[in-house]
C-alpha atoms as a PDB file:
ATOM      1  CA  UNK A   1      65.443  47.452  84.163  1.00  0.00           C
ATOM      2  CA  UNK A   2      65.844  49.831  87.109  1.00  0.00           C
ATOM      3  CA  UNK A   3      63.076  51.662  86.159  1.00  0.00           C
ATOM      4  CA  UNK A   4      60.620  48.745  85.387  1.00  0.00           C
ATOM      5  CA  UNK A   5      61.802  47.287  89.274  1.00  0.00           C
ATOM      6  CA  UNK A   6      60.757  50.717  90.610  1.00  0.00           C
ATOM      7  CA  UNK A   7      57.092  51.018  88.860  1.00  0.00           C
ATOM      8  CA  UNK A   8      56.362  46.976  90.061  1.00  0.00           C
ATOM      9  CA  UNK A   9      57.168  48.227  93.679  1.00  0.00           C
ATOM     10  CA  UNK A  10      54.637  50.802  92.932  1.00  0.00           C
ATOM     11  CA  UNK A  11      52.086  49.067  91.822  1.00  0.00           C
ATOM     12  CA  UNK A  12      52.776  47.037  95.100  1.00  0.00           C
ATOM     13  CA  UNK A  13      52.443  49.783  97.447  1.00  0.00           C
ATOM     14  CA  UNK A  14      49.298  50.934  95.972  1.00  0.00           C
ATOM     15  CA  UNK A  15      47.911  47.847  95.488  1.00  0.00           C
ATOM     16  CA  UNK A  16      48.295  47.165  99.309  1.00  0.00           C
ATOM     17  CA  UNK A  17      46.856  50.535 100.498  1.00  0.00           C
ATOM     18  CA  UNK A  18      43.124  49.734  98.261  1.00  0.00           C
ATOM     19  CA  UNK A  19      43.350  45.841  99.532  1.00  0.00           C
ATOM     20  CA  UNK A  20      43.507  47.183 102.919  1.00  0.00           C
ATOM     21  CA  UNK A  21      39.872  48.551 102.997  1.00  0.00           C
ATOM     22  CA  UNK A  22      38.627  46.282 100.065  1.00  0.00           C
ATOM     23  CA  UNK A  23      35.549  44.131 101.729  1.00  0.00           C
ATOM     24  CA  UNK A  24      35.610  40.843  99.350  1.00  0.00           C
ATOM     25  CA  UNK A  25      32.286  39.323 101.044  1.00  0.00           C
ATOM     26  CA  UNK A  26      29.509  38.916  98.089  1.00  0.00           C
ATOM     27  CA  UNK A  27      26.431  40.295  98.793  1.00  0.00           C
ATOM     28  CA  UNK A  28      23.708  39.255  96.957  1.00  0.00           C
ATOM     29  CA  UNK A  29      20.524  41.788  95.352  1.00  0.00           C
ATOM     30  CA  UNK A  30      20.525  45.263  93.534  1.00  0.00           C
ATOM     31  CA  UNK A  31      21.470  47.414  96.496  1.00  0.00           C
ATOM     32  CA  UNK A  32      18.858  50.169  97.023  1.00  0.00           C
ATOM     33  CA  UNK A  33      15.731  50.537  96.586  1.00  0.00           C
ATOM     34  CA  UNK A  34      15.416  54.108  95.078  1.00  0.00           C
ATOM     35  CA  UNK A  35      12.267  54.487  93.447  1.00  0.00           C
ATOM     36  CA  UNK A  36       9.803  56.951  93.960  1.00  0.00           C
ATOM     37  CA  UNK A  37       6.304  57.357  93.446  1.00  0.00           C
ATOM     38  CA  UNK A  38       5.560  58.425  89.427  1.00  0.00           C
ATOM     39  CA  UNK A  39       2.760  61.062  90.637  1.00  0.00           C
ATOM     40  CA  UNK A  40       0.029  59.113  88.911  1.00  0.00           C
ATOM     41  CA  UNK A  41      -2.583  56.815  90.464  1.00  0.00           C
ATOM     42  CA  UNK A  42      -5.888  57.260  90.983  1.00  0.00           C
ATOM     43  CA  UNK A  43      -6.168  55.507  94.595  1.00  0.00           C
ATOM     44  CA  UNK A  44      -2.752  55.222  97.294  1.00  0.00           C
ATOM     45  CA  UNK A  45      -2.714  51.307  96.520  1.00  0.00           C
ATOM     46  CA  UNK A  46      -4.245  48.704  94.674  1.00  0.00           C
ATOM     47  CA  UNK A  47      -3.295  48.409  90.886  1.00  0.00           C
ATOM     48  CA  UNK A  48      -3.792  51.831  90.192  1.00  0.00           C
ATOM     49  CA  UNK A  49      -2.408  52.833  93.496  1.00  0.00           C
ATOM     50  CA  UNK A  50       0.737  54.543  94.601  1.00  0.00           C
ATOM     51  CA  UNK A  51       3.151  52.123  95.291  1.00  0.00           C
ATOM     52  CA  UNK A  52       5.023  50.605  92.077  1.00  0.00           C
ATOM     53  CA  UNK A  53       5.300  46.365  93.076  1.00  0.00           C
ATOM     54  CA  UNK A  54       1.545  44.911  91.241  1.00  0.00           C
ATOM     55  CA  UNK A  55       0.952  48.865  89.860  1.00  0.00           C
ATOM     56  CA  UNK A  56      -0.161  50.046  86.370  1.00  0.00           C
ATOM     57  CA  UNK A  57      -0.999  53.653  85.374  1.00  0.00           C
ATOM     58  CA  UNK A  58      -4.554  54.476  85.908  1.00  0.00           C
ATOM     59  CA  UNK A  59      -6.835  53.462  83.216  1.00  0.00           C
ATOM     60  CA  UNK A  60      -4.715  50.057  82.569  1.00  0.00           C
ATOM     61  CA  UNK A  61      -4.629  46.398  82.041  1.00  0.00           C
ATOM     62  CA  UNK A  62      -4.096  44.907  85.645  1.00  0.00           C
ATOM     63  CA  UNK A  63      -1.314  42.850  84.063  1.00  0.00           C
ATOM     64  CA  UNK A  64       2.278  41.586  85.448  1.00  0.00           C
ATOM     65  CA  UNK A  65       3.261  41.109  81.847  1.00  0.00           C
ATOM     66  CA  UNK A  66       3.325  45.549  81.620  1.00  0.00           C
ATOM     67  CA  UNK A  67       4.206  45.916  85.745  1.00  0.00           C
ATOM     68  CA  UNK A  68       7.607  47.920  86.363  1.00  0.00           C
ATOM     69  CA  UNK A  69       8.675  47.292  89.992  1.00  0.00           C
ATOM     70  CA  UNK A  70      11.761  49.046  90.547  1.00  0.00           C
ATOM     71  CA  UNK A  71      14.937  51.163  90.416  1.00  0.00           C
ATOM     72  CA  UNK A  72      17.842  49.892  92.496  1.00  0.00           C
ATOM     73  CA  UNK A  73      21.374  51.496  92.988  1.00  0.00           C
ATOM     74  CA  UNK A  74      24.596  49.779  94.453  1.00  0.00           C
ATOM     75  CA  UNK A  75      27.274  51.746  94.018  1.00  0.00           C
ATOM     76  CA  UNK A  76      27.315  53.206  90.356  1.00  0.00           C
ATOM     77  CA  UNK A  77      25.337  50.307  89.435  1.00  0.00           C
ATOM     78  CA  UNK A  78      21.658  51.248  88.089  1.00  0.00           C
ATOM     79  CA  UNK A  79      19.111  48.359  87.396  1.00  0.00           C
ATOM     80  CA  UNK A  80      15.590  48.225  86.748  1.00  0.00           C
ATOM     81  CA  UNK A  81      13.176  45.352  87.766  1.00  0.00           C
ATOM     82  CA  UNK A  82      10.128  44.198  86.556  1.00  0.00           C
ATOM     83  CA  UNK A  83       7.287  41.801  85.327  1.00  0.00           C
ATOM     84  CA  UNK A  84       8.178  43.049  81.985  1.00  0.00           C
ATOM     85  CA  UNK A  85      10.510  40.932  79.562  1.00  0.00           C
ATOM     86  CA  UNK A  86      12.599  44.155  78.868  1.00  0.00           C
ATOM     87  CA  UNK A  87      14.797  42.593  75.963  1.00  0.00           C
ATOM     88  CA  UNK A  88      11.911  40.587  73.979  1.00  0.00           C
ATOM     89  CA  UNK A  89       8.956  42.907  74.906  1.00  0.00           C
ATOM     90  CA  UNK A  90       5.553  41.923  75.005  1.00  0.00           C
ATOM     91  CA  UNK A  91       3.332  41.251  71.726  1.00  0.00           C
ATOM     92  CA  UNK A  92       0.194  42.412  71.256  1.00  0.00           C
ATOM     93  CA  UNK A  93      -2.763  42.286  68.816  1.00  0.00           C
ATOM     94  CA  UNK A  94      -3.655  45.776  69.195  1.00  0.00           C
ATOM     95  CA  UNK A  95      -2.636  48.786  66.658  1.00  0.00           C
ATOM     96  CA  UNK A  96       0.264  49.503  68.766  1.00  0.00           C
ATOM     97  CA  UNK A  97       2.061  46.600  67.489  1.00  0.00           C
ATOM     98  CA  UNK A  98       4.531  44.962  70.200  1.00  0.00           C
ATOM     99  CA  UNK A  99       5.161  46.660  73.287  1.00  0.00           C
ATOM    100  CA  UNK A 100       9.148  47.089  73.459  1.00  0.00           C
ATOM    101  CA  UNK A 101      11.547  48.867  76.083  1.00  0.00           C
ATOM    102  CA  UNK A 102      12.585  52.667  75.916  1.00  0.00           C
ATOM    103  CA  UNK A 103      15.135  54.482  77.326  1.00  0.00           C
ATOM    104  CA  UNK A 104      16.261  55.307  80.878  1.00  0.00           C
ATOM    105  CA  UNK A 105      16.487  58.918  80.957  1.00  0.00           C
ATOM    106  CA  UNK A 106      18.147  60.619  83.946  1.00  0.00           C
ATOM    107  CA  UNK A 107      17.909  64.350  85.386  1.00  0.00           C
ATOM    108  CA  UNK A 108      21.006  65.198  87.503  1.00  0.00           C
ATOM    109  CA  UNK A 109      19.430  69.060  88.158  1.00  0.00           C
ATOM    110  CA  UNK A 110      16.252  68.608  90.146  1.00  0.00           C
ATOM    111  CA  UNK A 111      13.897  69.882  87.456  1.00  0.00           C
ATOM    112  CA  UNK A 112      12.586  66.917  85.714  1.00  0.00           C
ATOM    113  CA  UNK A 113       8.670  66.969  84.947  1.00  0.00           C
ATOM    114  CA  UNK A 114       6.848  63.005  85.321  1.00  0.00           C
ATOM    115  CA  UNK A 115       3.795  61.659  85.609  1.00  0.00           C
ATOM    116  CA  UNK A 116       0.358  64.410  87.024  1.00  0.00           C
ATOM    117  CA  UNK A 117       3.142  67.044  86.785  1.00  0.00           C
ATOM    118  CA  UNK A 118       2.662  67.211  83.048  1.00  0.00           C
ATOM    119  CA  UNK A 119       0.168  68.487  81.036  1.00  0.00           C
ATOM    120  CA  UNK A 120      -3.144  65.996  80.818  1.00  0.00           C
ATOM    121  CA  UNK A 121      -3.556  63.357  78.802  1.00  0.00           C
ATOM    122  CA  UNK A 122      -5.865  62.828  75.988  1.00  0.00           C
ATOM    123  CA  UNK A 123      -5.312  66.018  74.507  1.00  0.00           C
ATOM    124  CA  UNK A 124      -3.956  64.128  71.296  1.00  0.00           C
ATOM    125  CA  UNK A 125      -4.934  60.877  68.800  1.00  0.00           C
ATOM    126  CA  UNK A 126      -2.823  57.627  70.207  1.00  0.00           C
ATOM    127  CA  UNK A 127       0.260  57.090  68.317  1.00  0.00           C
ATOM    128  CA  UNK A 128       4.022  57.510  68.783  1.00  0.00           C
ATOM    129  CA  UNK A 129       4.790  61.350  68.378  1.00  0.00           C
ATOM    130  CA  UNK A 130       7.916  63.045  68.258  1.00  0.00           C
ATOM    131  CA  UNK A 131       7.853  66.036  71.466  1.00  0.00           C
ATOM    132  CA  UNK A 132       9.580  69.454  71.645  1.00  0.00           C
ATOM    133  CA  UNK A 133      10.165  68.454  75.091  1.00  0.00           C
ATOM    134  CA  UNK A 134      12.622  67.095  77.496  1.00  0.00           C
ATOM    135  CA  UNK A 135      10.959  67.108  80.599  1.00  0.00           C
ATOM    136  CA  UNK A 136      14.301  68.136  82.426  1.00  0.00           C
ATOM    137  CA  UNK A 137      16.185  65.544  80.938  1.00  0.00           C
ATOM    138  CA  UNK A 138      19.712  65.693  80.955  1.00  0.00           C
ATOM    139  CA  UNK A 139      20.953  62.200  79.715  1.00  0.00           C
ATOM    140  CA  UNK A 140      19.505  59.424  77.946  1.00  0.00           C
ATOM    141  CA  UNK A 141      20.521  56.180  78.082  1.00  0.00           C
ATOM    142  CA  UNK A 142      19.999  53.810  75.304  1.00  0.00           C
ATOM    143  CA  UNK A 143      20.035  50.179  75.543  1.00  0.00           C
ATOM    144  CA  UNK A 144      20.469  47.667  73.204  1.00  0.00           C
ATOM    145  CA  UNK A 145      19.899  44.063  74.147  1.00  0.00           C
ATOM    146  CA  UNK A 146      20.611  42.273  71.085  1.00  0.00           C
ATOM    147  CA  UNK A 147      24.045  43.236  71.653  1.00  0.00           C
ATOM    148  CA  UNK A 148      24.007  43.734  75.794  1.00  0.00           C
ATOM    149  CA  UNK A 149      25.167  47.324  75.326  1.00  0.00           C
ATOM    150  CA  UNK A 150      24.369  50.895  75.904  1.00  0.00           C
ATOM    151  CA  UNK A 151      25.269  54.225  74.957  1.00  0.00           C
ATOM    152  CA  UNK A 152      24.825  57.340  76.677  1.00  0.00           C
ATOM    153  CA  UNK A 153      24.111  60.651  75.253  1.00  0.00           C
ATOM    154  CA  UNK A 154      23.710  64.404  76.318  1.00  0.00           C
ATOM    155  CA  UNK A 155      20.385  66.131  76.022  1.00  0.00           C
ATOM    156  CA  UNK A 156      19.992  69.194  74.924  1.00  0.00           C
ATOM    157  CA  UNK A 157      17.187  71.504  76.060  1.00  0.00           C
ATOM    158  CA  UNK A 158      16.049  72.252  72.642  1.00  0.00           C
ATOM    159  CA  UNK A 159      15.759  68.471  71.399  1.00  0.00           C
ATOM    160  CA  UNK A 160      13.023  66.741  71.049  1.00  0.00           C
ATOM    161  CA  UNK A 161      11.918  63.069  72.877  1.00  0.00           C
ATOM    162  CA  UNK A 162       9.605  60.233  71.728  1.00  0.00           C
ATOM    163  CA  UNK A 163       6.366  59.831  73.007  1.00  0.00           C
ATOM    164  CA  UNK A 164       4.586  56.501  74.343  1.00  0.00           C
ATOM    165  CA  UNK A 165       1.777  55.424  72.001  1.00  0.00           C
ATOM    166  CA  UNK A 166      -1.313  55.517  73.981  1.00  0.00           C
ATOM    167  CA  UNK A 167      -2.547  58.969  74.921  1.00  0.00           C
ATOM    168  CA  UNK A 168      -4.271  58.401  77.594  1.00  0.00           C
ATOM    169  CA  UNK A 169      -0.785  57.336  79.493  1.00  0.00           C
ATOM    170  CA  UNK A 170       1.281  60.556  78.031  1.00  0.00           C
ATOM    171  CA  UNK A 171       2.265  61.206  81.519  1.00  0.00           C
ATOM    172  CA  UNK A 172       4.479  57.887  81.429  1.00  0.00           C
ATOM    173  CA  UNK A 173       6.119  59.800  78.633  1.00  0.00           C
ATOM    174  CA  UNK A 174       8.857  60.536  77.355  1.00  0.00           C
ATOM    175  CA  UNK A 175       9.810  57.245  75.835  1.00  0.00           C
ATOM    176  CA  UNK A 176      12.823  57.010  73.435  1.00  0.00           C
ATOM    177  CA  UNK A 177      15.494  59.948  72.500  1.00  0.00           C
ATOM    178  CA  UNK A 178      15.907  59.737  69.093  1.00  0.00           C
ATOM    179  CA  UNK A 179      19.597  60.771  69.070  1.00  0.00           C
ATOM    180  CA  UNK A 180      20.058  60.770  65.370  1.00  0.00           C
ATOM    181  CA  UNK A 181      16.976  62.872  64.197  1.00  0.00           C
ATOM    182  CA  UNK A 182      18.418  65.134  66.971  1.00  0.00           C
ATOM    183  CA  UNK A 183      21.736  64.867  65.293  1.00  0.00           C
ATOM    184  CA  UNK A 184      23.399  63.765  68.291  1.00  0.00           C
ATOM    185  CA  UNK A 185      25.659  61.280  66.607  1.00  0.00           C
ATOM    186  CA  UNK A 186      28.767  60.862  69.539  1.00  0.00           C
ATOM    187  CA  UNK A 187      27.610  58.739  72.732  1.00  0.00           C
ATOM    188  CA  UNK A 188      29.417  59.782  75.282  1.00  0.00           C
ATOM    189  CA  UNK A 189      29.846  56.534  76.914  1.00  0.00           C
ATOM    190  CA  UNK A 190      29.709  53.120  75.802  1.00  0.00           C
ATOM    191  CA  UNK A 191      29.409  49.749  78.125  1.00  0.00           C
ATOM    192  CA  UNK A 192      27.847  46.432  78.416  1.00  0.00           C
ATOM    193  CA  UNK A 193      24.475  45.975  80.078  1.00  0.00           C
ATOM    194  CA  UNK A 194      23.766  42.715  82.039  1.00  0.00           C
ATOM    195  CA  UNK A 195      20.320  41.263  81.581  1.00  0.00           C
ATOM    196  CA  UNK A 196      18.434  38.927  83.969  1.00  0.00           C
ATOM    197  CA  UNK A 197      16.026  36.450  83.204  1.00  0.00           C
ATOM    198  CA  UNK A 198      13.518  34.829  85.435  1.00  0.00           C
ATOM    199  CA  UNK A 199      15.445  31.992  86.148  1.00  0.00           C
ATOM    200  CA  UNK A 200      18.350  34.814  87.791  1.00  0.00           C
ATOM    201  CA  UNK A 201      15.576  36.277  89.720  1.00  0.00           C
ATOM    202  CA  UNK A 202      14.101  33.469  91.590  1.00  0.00           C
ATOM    203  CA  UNK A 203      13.363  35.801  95.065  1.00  0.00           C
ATOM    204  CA  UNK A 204      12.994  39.767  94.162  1.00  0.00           C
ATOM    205  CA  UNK A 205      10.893  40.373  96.895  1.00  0.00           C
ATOM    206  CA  UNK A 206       8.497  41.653  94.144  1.00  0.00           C
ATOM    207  CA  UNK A 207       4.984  39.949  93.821  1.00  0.00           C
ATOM    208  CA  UNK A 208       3.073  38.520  90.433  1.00  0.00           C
ATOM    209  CA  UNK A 209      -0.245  37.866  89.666  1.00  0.00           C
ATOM    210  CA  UNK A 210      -2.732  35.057  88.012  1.00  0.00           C
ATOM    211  CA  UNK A 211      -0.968  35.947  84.940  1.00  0.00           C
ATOM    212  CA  UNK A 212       2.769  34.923  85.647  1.00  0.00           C
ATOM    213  CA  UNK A 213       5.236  35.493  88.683  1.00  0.00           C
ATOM    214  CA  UNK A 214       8.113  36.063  86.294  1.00  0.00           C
ATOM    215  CA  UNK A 215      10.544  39.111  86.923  1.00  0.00           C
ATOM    216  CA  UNK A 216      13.152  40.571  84.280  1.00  0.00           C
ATOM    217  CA  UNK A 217      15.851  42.969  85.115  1.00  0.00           C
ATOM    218  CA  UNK A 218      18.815  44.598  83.437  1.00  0.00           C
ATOM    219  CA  UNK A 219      21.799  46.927  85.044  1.00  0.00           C
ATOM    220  CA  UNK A 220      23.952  49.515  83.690  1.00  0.00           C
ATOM    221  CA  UNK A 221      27.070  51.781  85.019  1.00  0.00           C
ATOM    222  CA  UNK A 222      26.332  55.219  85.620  1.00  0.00           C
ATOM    223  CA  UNK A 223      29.986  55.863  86.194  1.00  0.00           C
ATOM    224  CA  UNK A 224      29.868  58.704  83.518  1.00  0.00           C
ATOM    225  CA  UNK A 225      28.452  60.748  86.145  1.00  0.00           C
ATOM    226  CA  UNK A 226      30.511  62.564  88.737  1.00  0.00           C
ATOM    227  CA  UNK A 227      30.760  61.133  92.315  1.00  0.00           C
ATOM    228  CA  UNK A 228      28.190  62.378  94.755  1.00  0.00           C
ATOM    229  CA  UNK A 229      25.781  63.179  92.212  1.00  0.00           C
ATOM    230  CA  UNK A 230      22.171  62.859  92.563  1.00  0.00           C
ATOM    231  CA  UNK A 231      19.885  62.055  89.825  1.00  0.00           C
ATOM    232  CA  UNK A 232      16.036  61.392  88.955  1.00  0.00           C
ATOM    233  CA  UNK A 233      15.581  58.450  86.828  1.00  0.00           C
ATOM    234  CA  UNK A 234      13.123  57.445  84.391  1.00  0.00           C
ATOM    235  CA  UNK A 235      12.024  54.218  81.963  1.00  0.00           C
ATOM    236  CA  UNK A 236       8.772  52.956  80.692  1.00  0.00           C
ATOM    237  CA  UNK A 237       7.781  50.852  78.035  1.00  0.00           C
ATOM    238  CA  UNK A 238       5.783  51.713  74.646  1.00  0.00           C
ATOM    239  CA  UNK A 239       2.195  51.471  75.673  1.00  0.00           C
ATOM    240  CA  UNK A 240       3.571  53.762  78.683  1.00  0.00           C
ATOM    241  CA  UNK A 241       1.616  51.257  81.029  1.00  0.00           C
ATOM    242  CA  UNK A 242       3.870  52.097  83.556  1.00  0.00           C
ATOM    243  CA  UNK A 243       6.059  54.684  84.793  1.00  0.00           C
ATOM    244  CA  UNK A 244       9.176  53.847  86.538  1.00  0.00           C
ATOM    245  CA  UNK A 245      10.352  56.612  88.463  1.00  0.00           C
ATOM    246  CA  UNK A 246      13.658  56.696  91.204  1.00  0.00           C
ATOM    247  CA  UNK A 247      15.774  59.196  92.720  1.00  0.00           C
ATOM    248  CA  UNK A 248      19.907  58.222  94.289  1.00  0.00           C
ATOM    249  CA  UNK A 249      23.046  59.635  95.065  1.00  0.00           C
ATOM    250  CA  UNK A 250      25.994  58.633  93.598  1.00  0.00           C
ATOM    251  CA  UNK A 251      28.367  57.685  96.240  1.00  0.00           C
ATOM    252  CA  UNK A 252      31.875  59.637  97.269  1.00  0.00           C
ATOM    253  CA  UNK A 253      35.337  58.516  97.146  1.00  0.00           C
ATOM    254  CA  UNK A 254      35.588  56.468 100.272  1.00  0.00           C
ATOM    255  CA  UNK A 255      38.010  58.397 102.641  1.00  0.00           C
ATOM    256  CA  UNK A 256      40.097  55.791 104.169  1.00  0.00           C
ATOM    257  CA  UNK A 257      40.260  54.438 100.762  1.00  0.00           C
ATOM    258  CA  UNK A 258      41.863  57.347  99.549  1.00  0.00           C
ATOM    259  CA  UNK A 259      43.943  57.847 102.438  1.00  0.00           C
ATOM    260  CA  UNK A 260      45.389  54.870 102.309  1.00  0.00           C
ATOM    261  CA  UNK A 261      45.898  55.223  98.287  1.00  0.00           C
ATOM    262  CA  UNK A 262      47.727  58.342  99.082  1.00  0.00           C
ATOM    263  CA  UNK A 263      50.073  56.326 101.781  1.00  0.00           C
ATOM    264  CA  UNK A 264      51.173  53.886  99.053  1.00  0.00           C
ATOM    265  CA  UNK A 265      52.417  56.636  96.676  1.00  0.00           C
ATOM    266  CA  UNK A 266      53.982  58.313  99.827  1.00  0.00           C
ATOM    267  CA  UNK A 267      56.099  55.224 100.424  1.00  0.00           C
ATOM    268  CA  UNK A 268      56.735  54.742  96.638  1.00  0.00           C
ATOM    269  CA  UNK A 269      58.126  58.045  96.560  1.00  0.00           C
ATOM    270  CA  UNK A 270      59.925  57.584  99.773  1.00  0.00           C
ATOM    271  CA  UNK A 271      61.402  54.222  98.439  1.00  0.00           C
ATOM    272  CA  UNK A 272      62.507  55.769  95.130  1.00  0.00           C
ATOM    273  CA  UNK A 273      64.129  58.906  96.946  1.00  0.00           C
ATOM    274  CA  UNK A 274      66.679  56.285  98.813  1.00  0.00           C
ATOM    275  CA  UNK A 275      66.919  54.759  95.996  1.00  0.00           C
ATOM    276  CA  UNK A 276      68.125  57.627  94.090  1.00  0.00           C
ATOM    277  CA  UNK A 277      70.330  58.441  97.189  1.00  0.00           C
ATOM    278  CA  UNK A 278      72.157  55.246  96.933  1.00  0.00           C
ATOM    279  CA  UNK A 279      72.552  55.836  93.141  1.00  0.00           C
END
């Protein structure tokens, strides 16, 4: 019993050092805005221009229903916003079938290759292809929303990625990691997603069109990375449409906050050595 009385003072003192610092007012929206232009447009606004809120890739439908707005990062929180209804997709008549979500992949080294940085489109018949390319890739991310979860998995240099399925927009790729024709069978993180309909995103900020004013977003934790790290994101869809492109840092242990943890397992051990003494 002594010894369960001494670890409940513990978990006092500790406790009391994080509350100390802990802010508990709510703020509301996705943190920062961290995208970046995708180094594809063919004008520096309009639809085809170089801003990502009302933007396809050039060549295009001018449609909301295909428009990715943004990457936002609060804390290790990632989430991606759009006119696109990430979890149902978007069907289509066309011979690319219905236009569903890919993966985010991330780059945590600086060298990842997007957009009029690769090699030019065209140079192949429309269809999805399997790449010997990562693009600087280091992690993939892929999401599942019939379930709400996602797994995370390394890339290796020598694997290969999905492509989207128009060729004209193969600088929007890559589009999936297939991690099991890669043989990458071990995630090496797991979590839930959180999905947000229209109805959760009544004021983004974000602007629609004659077609629908309806915005879709989803969030996952990047806490698999270490703190302070900064990392190039990317997502787009199957058509590759769009290119979603943003760059953050990862923030650092909060100082006080760690000073302070460090004070409550200074008095815990002070505590116990009288303790002891008195034994």
């Amino acid at each position: 019993m002594k010894y369960k009385h001494i670890l409940g003072i513990a978990c006092v003192f500790v406790l009391i050092g994080i509350l100390c610092v802990q802010n508990f007012s709510y703020a509301l929206g996705f943190g920062q805005n961290i995208t970046i232009y995708d180094n594809s447009s063919s004008s520096s606004n309009g639809w085809e221009g170089q801003q990502e809120d009302n933007e396809v890739e050039p060549g295009n439908r001018y449609c909301q229903y295909y428009d990715l707005e943004g990457f936002f990062l609060d804390g290790y929180t990632l989430t991606v916003i759009g006119g696109f209804d990430f979890a149902n997709g978007v069907d289509t008549n066309d011979s690319v079938g219905k236009i569903t979500s890919g993966d985010i992949f991330l780059d945590i080294d600086g060298d990842a290759i997007y957009g009029g940085n690769q090699v030019d489109p065209y140079s192949r018949n429309d269809g999805i292809k399997k790449l010997d390319n990562t693009y600087g890739y280091d992690y993939a991310i892929k999401l599942n929303f019939d379930n709400n979860k996602f797994r995370v998995f390394d890339i290796s240099n020598t694997d290969t990625t999905k492509s989207v399925y128009y060729s004209q927009n193969d600088w929007s790729s890559p589009w999936k990691y297939p991690a099991h024709y890669n043989g990458n069978t071990s995630p090496i993180y797991t979590n839930t997603l959180t999905y947000y309909r229209p109805s959760d995103l009544t004021n983004t900020g974000f602007q629609g069109d004659s077609y629908s004013s309806n915005h879709y977003g989803f969030s996952v934790d990047l806490s698999f990375l270490p703190p302070s790290t900064t990392f190039i994101s990317h997502f787009t869809i199957k058509c590759g449409n769009d290119n979603l492109m943003g760059k953050g840092t990862l923030p650092a242990p909060e100082p006080a906050t760690m000073l302070l943890f460090g004070s409550g397992l200074l008095g815990f051990a002070v505590f116990t050595r009288r303790k002891i003494n008195k034994g």
